[in-house]
C-alpha atoms as a PDB file:
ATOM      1  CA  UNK A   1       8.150 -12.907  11.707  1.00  0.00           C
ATOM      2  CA  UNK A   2       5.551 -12.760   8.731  1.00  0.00           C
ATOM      3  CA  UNK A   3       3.986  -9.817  10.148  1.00  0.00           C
ATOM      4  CA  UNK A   4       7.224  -7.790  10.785  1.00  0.00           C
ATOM      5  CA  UNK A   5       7.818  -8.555   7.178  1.00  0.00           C
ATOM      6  CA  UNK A   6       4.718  -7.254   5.753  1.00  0.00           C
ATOM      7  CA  UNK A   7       4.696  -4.167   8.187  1.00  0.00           C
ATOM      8  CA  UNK A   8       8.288  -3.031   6.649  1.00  0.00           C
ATOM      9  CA  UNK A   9       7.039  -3.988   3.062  1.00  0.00           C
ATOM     10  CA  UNK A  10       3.978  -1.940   3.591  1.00  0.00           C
ATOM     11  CA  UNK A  11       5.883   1.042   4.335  1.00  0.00           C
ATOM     12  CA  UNK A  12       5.164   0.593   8.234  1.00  0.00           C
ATOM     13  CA  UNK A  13       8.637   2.219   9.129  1.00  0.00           C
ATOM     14  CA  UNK A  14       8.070   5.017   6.607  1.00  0.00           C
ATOM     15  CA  UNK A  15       4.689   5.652   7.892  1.00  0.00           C
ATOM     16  CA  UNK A  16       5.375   5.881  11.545  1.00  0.00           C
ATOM     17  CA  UNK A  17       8.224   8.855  10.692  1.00  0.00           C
ATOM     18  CA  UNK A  18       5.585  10.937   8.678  1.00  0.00           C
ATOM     19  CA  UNK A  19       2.750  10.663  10.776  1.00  0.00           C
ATOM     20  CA  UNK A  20       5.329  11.295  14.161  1.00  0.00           C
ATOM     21  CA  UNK A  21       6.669  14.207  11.961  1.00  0.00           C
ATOM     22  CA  UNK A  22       3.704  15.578  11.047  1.00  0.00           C
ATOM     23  CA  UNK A  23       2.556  15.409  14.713  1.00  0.00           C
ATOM     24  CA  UNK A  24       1.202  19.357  15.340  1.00  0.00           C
ATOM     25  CA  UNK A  25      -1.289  18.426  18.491  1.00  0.00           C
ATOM     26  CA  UNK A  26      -4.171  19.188  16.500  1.00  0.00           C
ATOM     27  CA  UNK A  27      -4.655  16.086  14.583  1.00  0.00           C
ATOM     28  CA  UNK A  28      -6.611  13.154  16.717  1.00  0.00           C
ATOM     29  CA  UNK A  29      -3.864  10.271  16.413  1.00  0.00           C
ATOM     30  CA  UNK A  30      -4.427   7.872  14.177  1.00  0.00           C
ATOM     31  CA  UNK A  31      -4.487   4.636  15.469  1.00  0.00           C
ATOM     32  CA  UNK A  32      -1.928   1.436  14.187  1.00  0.00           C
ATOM     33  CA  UNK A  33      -3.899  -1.819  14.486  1.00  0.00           C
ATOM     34  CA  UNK A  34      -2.509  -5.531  14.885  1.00  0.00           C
ATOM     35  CA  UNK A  35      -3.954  -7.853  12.295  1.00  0.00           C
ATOM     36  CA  UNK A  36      -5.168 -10.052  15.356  1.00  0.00           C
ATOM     37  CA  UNK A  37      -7.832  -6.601  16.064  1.00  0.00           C
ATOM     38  CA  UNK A  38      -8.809  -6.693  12.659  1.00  0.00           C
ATOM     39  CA  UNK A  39      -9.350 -10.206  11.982  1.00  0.00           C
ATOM     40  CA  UNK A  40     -11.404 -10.554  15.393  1.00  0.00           C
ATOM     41  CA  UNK A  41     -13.590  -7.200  14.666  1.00  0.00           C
ATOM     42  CA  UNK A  42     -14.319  -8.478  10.847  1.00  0.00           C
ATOM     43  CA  UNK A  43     -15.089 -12.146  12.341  1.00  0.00           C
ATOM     44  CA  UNK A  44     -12.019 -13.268  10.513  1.00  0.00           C
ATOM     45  CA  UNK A  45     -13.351 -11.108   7.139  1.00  0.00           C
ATOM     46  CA  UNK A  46     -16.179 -13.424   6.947  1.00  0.00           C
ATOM     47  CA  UNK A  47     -18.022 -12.823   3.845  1.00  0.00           C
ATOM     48  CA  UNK A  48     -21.066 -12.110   5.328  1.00  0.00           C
ATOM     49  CA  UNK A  49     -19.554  -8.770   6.777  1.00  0.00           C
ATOM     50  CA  UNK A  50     -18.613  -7.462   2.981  1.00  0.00           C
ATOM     51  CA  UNK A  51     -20.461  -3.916   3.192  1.00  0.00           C
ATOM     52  CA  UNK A  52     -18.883  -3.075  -0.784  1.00  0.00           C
ATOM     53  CA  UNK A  53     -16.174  -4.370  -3.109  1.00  0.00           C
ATOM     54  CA  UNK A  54     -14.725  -2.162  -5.558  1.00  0.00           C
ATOM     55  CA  UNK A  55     -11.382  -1.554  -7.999  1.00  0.00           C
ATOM     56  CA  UNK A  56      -9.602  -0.620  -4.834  1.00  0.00           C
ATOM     57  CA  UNK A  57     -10.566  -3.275  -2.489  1.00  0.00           C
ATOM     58  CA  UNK A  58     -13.231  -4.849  -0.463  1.00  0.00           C
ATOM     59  CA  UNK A  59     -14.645  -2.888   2.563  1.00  0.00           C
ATOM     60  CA  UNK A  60     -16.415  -5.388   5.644  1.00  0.00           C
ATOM     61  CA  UNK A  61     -17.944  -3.785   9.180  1.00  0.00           C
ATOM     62  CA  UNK A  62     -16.316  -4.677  12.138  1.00  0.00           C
ATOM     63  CA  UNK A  63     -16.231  -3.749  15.420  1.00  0.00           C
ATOM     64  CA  UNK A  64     -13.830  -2.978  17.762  1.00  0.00           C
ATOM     65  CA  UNK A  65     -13.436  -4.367  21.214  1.00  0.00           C
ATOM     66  CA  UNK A  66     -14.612  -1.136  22.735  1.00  0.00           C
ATOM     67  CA  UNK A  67     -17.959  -1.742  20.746  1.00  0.00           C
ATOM     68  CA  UNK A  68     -17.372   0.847  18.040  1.00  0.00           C
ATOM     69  CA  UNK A  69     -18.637  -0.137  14.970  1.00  0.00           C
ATOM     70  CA  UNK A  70     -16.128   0.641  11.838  1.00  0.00           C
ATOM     71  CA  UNK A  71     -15.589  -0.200   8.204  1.00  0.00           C
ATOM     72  CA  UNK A  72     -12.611  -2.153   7.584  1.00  0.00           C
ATOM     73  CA  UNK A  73     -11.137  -1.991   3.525  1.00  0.00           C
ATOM     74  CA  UNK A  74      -8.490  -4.507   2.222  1.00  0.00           C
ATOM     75  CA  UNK A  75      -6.240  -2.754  -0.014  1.00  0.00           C
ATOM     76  CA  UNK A  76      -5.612  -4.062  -3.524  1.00  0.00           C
ATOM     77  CA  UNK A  77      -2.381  -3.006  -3.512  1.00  0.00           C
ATOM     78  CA  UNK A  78      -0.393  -4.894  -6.911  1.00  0.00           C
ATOM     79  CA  UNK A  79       2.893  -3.983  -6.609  1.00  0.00           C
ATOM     80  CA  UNK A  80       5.542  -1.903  -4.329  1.00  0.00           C
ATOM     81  CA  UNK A  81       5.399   1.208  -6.300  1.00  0.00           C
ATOM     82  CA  UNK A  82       2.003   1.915  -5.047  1.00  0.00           C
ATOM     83  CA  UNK A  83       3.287   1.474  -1.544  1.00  0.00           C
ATOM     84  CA  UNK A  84       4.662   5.319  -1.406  1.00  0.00           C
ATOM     85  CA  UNK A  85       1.178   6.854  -2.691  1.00  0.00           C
ATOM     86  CA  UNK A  86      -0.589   4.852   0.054  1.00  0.00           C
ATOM     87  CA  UNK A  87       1.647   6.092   2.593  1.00  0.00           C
ATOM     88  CA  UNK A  88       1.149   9.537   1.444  1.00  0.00           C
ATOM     89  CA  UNK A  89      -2.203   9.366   1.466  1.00  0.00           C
ATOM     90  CA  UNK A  90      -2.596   7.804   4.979  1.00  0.00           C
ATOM     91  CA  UNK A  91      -0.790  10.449   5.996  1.00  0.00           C
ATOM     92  CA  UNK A  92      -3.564  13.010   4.745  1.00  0.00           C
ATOM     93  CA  UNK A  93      -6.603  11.336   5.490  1.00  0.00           C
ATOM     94  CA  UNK A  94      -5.095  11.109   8.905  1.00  0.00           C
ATOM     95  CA  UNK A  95      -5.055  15.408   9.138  1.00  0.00           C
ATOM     96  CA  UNK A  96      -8.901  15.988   7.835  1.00  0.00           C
ATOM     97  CA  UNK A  97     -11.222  16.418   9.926  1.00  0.00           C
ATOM     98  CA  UNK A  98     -14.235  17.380   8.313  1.00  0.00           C
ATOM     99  CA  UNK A  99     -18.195  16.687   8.404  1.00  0.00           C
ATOM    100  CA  UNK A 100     -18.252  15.403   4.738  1.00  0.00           C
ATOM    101  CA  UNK A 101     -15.675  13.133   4.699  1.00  0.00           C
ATOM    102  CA  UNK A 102     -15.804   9.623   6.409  1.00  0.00           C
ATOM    103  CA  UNK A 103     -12.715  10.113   9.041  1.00  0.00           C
ATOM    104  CA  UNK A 104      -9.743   7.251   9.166  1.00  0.00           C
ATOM    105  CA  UNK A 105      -9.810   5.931  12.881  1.00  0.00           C
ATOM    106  CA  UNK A 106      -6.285   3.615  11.339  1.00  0.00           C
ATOM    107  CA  UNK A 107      -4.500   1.003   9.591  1.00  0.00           C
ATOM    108  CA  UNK A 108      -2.998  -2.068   9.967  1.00  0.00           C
ATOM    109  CA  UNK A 109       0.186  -2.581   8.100  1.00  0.00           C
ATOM    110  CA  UNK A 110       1.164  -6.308   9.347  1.00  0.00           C
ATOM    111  CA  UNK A 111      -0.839  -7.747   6.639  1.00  0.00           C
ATOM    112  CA  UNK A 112      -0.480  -8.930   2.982  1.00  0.00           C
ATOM    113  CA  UNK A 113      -2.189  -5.680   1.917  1.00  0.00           C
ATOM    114  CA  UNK A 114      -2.603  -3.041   4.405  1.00  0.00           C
ATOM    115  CA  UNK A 115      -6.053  -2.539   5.996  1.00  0.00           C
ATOM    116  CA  UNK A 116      -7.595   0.669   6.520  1.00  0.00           C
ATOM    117  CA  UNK A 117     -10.123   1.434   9.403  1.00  0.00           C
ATOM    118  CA  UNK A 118     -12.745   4.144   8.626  1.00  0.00           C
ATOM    119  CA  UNK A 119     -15.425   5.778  10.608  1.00  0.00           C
ATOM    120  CA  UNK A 120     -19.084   3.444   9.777  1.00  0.00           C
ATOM    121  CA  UNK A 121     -21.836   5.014   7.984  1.00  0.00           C
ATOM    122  CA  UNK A 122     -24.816   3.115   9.207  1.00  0.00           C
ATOM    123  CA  UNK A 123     -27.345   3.742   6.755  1.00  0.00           C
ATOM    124  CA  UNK A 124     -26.187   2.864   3.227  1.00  0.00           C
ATOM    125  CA  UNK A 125     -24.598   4.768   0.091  1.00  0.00           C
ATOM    126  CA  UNK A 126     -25.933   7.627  -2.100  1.00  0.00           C
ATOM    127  CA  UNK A 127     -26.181   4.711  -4.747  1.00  0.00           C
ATOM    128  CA  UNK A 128     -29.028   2.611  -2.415  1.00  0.00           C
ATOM    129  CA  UNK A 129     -30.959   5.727  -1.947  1.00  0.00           C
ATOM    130  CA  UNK A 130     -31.605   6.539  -5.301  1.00  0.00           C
ATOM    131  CA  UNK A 131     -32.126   2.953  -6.609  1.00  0.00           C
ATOM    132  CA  UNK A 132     -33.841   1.788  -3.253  1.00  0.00           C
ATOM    133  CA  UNK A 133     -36.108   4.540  -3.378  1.00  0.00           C
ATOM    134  CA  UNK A 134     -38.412   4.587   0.548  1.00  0.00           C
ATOM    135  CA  UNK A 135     -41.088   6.527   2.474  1.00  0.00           C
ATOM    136  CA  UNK A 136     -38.591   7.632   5.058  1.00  0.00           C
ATOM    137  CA  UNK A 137     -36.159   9.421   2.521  1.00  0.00           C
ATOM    138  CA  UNK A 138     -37.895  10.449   0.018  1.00  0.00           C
ATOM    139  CA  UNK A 139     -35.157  11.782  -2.726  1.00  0.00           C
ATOM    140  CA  UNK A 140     -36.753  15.300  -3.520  1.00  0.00           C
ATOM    141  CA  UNK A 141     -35.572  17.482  -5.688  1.00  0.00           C
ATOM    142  CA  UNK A 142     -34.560  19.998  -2.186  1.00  0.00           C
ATOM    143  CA  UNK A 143     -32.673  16.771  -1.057  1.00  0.00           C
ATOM    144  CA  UNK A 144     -30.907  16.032  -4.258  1.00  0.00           C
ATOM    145  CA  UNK A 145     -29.566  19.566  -4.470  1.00  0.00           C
ATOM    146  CA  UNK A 146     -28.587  19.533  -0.711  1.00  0.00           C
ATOM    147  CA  UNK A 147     -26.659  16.173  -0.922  1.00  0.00           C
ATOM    148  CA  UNK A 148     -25.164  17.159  -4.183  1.00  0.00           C
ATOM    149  CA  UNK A 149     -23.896  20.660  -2.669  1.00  0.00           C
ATOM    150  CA  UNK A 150     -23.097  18.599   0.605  1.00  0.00           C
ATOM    151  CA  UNK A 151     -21.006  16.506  -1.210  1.00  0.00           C
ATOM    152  CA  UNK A 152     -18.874  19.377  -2.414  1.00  0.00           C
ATOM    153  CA  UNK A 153     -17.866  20.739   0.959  1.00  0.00           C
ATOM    154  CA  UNK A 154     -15.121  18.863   0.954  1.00  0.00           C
ATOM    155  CA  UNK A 155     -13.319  21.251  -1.175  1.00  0.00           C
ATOM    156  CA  UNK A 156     -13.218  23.800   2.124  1.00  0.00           C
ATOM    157  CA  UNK A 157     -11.560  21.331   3.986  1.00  0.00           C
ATOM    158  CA  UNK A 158      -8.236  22.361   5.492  1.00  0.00           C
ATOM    159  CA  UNK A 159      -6.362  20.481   3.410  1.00  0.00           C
ATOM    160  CA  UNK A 160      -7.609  20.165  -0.499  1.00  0.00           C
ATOM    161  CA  UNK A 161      -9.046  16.908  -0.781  1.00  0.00           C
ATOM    162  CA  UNK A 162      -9.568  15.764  -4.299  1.00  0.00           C
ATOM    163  CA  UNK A 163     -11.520  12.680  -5.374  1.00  0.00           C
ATOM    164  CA  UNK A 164     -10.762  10.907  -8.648  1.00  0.00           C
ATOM    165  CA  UNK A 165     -13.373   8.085  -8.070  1.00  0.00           C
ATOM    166  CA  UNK A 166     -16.725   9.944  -7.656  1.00  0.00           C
ATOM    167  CA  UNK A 167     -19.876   8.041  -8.258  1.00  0.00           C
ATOM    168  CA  UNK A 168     -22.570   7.367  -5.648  1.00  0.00           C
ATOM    169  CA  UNK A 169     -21.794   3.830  -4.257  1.00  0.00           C
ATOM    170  CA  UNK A 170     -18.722   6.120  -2.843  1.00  0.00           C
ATOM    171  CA  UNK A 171     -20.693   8.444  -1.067  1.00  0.00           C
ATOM    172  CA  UNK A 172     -22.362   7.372   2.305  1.00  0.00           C
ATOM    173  CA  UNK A 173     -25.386   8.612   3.751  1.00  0.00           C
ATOM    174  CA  UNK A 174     -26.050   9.453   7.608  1.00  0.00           C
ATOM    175  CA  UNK A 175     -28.896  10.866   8.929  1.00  0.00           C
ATOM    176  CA  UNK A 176     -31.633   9.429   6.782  1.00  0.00           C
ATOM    177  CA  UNK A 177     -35.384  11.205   6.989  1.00  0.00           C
ATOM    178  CA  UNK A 178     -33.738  14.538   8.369  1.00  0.00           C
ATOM    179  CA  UNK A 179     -34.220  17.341   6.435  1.00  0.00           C
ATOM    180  CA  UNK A 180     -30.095  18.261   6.504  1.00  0.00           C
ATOM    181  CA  UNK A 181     -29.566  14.578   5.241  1.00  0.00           C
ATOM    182  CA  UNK A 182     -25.645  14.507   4.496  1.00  0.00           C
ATOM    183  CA  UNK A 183     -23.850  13.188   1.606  1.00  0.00           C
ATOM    184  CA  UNK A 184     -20.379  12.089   3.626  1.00  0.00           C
ATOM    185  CA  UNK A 185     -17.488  11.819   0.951  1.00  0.00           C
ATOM    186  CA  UNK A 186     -16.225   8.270   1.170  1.00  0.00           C
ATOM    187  CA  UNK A 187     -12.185   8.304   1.002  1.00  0.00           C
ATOM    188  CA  UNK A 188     -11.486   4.893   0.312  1.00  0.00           C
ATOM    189  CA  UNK A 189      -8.119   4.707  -1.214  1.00  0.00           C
END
């Protein structure tokens, strides 16, 4: 009962008309999780699995029952209002499909807040790299300009994507040691 209550207050009903509107067989379908997924991939959010905490929520690695390892954000939403701009924004992040930006695998609407599953970048942020400087990524000035232009791309994404939190403990980092090191734009809402 409490979790049909928090899936209609969290836009649930809202959210399943855009995204089956919206629906053009291109997009990979974004997947609607039960809380019960969630709870069991984050070991019931255990504090130990907190990969980053932020103005917008706290973000803890999970994985899935099919072994795939993801990064799970609880939503600080306040208030109702907000509720619309989430949707709309799910919606997006749900349509891009693009090297530079950490892709949404889903969401779980049957909670308090609504939960947000993203892609996991295993090897840190932009922000540990250039504070927790080591031998096997070296932070050259050739790296720094490639992650910096990297981290632009996302502007030639399909749909505009424009980020109004940019600093580097937003910005994950795959492929460390590699010479095309990329700076993955990290959409948390």
């Amino acid at each position: 009962m409490l979790k049909a209550i928090f899936f209609k207050r969290n836009g649930g009903l809202l959210l399943q008309q855009q995204m089956s509107s919206g629906d053009d067989g291109n997009v990979e379908k974004t997947k609607l999780f039960t809380s019960k997924e969630l709870e069991n991939a984050t070991d019931h959010f255990n504090d130990n699995r907190i990969l980053g905490q932020g103005g917008q929520g706290t973000v803890y690695k999970g994985m899935l029952t099919d072994g795939n390892i993801v990064a799970v954000k609880m939503s600080k939403i306040k208030d109702e209002s907000e509720i619309e701009q989430f949707i709309n924004e799910v919606v997006i992040l749900s349509q891009i499909n693009h090297r530079n930006v950490v892709k949404l695998h889903g969401f779980c609407l049957e909670t308090e807040v609504p939960l947000l599953v993203y892609e996991f970048i295993p090897n840190g942020t932009l922000y540990d790299y250039i504070h927790d400087q080591n031998e096997y990524f070296p932070l050259t000035w050739e790296v720094r300009l490639r992650i910096a232009t990297e981290i632009g791309f996302h502007s030639s994404a399909g749909t505009p994507i424009y980020h109004w939190d940019i600093k580097s403990t937003n910005r994950g980092v795959n492929e460390p040691g590699r010479a095309r090191a990329r700076a993955r734009l990290v959409l948390f809402l």
